[in-house]
Protein backbone atom coordinates (compact mmCIF):
# COMPACT_ATOMS: atom_id res chain seq x y z
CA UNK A 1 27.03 6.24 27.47
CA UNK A 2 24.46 8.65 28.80
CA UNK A 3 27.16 11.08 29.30
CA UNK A 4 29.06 10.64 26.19
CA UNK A 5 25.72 11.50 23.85
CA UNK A 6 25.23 14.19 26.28
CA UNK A 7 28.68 15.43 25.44
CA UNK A 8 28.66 14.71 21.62
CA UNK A 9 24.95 15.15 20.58
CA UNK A 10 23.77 17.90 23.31
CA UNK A 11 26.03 19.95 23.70
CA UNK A 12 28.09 19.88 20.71
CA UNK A 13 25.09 20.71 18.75
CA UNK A 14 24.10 23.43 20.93
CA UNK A 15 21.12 21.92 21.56
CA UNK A 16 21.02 22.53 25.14
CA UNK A 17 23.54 24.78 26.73
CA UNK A 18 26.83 24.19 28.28
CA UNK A 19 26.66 24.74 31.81
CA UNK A 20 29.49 25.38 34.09
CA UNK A 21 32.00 22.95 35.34
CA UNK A 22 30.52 22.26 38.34
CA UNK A 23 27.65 21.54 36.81
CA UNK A 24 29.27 19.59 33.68
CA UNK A 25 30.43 16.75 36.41
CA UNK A 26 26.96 15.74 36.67
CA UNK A 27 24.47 16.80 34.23
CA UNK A 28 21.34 15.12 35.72
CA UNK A 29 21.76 17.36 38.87
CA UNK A 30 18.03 18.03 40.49
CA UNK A 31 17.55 21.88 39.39
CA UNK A 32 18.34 21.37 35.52
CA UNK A 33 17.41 17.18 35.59
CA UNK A 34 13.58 17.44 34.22
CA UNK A 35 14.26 19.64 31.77
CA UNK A 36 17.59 17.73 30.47
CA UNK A 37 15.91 14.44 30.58
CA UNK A 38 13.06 16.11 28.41
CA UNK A 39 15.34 17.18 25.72
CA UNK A 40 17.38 14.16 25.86
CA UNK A 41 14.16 12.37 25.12
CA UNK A 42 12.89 14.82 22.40
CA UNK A 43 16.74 14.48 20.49
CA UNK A 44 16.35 10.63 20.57
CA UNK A 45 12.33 10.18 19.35
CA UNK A 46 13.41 12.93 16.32
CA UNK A 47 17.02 10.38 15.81
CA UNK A 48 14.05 6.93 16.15
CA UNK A 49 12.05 9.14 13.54
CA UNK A 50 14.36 10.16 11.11
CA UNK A 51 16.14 6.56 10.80
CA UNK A 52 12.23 4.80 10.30
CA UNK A 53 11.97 7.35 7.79
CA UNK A 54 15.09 6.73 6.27
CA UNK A 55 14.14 2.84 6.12
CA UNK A 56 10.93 3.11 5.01
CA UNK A 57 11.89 5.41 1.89
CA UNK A 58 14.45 2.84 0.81
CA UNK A 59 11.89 -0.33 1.13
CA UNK A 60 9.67 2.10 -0.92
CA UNK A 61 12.59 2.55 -3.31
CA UNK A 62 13.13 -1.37 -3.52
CA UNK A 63 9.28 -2.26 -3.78
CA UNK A 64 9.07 0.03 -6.70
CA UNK A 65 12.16 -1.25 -8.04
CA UNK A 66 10.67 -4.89 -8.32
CA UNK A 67 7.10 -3.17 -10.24
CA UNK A 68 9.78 -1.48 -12.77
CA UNK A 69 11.72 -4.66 -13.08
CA UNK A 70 9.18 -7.29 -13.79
CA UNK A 71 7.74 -5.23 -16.69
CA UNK A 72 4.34 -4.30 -14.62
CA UNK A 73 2.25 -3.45 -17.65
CA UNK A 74 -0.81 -3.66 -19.51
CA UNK A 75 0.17 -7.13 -20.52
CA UNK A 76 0.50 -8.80 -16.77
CA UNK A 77 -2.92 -9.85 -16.23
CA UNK A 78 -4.59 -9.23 -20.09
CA UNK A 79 -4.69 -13.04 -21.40
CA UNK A 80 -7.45 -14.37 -23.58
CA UNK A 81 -7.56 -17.70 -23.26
CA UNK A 82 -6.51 -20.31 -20.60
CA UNK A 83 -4.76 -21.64 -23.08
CA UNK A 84 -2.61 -18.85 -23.21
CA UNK A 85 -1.99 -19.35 -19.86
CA UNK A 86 -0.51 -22.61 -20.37
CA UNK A 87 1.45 -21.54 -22.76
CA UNK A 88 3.43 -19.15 -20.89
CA UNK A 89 3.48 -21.69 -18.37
CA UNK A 90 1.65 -19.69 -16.01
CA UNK A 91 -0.04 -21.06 -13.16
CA UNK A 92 -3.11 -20.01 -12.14
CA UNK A 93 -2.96 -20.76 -8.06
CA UNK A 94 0.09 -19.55 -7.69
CA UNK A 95 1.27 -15.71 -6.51
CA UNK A 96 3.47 -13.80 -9.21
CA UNK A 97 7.49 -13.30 -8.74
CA UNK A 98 6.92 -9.70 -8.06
CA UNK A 99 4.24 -10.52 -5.33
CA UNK A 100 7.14 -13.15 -3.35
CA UNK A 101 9.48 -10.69 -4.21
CA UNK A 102 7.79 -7.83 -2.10
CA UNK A 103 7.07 -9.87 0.95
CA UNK A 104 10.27 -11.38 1.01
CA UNK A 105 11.29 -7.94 1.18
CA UNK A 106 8.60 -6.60 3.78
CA UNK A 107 9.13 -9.93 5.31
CA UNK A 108 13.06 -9.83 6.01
CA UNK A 109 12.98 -5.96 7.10
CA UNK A 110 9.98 -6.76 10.11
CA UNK A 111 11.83 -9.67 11.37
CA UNK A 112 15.09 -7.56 11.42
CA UNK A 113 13.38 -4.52 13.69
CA UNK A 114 11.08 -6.77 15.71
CA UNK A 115 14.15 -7.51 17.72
CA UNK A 116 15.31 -4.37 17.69
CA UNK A 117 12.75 -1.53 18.75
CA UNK A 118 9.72 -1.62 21.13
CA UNK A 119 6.72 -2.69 19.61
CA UNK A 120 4.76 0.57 19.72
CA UNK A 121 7.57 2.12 17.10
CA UNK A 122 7.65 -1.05 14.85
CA UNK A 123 3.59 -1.39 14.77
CA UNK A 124 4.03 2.58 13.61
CA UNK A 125 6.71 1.58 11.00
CA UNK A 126 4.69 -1.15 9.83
CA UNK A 127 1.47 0.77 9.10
CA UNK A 128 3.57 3.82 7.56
CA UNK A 129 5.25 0.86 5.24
CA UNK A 130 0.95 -0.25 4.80
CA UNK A 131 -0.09 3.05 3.82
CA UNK A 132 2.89 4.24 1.30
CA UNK A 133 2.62 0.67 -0.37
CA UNK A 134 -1.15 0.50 -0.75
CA UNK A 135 -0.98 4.14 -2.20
CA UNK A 136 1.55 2.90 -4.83
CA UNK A 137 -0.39 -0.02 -5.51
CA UNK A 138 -3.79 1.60 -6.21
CA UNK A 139 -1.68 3.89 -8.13
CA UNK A 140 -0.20 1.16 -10.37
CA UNK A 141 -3.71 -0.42 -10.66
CA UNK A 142 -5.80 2.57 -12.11
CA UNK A 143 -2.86 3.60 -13.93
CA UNK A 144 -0.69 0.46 -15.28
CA UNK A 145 -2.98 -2.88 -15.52
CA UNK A 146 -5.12 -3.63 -17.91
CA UNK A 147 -7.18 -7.09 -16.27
CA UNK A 148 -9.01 -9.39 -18.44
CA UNK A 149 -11.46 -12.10 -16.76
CA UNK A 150 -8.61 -14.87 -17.55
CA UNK A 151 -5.88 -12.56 -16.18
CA UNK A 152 -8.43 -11.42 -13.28
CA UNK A 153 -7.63 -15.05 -11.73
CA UNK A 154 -4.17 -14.23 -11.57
CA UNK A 155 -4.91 -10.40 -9.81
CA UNK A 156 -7.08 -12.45 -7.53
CA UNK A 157 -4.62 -14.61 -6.23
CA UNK A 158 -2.01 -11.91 -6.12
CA UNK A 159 -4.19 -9.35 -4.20
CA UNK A 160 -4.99 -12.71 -1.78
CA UNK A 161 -1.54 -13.72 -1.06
CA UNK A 162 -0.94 -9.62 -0.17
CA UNK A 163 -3.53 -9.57 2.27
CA UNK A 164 -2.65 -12.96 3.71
CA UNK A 165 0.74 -11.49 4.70
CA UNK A 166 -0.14 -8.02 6.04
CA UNK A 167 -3.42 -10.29 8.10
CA UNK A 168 -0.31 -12.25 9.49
CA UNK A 169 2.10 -9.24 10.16
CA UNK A 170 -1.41 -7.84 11.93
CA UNK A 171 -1.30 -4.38 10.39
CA UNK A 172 -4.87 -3.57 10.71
CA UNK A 173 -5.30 -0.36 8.14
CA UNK A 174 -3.51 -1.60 5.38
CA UNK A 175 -5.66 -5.30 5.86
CA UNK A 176 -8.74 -3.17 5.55
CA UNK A 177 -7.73 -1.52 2.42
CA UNK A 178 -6.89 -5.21 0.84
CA UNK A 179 -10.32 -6.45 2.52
CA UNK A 180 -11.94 -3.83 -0.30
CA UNK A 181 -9.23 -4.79 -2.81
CA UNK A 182 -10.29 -8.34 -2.53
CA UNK A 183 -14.04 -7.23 -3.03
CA UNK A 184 -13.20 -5.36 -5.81
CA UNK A 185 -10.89 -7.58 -7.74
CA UNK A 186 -14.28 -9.69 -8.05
CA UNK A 187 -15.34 -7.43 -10.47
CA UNK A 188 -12.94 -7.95 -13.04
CA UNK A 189 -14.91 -11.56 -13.39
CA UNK A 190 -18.18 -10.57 -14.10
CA UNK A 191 -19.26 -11.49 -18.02
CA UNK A 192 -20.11 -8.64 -19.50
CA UNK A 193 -20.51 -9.93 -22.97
CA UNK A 194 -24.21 -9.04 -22.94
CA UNK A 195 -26.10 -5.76 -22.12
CA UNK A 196 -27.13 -7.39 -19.04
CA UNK A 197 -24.15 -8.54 -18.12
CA UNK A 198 -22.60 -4.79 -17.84
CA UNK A 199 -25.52 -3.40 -16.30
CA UNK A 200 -25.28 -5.88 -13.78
CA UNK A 201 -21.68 -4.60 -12.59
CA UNK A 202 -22.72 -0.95 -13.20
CA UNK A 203 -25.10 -1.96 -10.16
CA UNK A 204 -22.36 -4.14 -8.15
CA UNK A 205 -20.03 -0.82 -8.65
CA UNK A 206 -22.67 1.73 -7.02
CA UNK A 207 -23.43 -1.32 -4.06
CA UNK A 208 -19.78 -2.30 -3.89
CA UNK A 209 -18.44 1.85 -3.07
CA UNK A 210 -21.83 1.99 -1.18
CA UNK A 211 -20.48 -0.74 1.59
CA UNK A 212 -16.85 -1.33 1.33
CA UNK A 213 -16.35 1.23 3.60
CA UNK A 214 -12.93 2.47 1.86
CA UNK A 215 -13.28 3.33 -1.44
CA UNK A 216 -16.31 5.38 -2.85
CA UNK A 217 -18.18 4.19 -6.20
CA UNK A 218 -16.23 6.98 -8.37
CA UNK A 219 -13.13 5.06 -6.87
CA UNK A 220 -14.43 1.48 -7.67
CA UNK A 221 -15.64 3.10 -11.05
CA UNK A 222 -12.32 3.80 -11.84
CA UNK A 223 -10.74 0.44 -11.05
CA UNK A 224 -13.33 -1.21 -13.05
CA UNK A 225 -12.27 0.95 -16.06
CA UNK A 226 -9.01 -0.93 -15.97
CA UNK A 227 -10.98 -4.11 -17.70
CA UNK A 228 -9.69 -4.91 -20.76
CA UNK A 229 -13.47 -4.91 -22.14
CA UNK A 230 -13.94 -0.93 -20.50
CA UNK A 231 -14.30 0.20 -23.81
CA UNK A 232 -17.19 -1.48 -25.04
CA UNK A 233 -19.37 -2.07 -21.64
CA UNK A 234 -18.99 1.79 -20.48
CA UNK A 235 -21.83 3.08 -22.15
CA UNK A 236 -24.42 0.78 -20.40
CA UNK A 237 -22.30 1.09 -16.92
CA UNK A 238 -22.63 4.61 -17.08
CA UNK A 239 -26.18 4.73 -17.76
CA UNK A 240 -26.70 2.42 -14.23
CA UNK A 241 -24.60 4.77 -12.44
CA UNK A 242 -25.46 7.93 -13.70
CA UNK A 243 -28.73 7.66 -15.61
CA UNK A 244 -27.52 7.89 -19.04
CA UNK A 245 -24.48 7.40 -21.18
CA UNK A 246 -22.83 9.03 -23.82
CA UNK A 247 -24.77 8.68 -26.88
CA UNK A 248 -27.83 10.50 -24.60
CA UNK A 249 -25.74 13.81 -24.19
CA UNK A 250 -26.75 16.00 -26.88
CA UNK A 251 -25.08 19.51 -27.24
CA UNK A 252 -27.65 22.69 -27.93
């Protein structure tokens, strides 16, 4: 087999040279065998490489897929009422379809390389696949979700039953990010139907990017915007973590 890639992949792709016959009859001969074995190793790492990047842009591909395909909106976690809830037939302790549906998917693609590369290359995979898909998730946070503090039980539980899998697949970067994400999603519950209320999270913003260790407070700030109340508890936010608001910026 050895000789046959050597033949076909080497040589053929002039990426070593082809030596003479004599030579040819056995390739790993002791004045040419370090350096052969070297490139042998360097073609099959960048062959490794290029597949797990192959496989991780399609899982990408799918996971986004799923987002566009369950109508990932301002809508998913904006309810009024627990009523409404109930309604919809929604249930509150329970992960969302597109949460199952992405680690079933994360799920079925580890157990199908665990088997089949060391373990050093699939813990890489596995935090490449951590980093891309907490990237995209921030990104549909701060950009997609609108969260209410009835829907906020629902992000909860979602953001919970994420971490739980990536705690139990043992992919230690992309856990820390959902440690924060858990922290943060705690926001989304404070009442901030009095002044107090919002000046109180203004302060849990500023402590929470102070010691989460991940994301700064302009970061947290901006996914506490995504509250479906943002609009009418900024003014006193801003004025805990900035010193004043916008009705105290006067133009000369």
């Amino acid at each position: 087999m050895i000789e046959v890639f050597y033949q076909d992949q080497l040589i053929s792709r002039k990426i070593i040279k082809n030596y003479k016959i004599q030579n040819k009859k056995d390739f790993l001969s002791s004045n040419q065998c370090d350096k052969l074995i070297l490139k042998l190793e360097q073609s099959l790492d960048s062959y490794v490489a290029d597949g797990l990047e192959v496989s991780i842009t399609i899982i990408i591909t799918e996971i986004t897929y799923i987002i566009l395909d369950s109508n990932i909106d301002e809508t998913t976690y904006n309810f009024k009422t627990l009523d409404e809830l109930a309604r919809l037939k929604i249930e509150i302790d329970k992960p969302s379809q597109y949460c199952i549906k992405i680690v079933d998917i994360f799920d079925m693609n580890f157990k199908l390389l665990s088997n089949s590369i060391e373990k050093p290359i699939l813990d890489v995979f596995k935090e490449e696949i951590g980093e891309r898909f907490v990237n995209f998730l921030i990104k549909v946070i701060t950009k997609k979700l609108v969260i209410s503090t009835i829907g906020a039980l629902l992000f909860i539980n979602d953001i919970n039953y994420l971490y739980s899998f990536f705690l139990k697949s043992r992919i230690k970067p992309t856990v820390q990010y959902f440690v924060s994400l858990k922290t943060i999603s705690q926001l989304y519950l404070v009442d901030c139907s009095t002044k107090k209320g919002a000046k109180e999270l203004g302060k849990l913003v500023i402590d929470i990017g102070r010691d989460n260790g991940i994301f700064t407070p302009q970061e947290v700030y901006q996914f506490v915007s995504r509250r479906s109340d943002w609009l009418s508890i900024k003014k006193n936010v801003d004025k805990i973590m900035y010193g004043f608001g916008a009705d105290d910026c006067i133009i000369m």
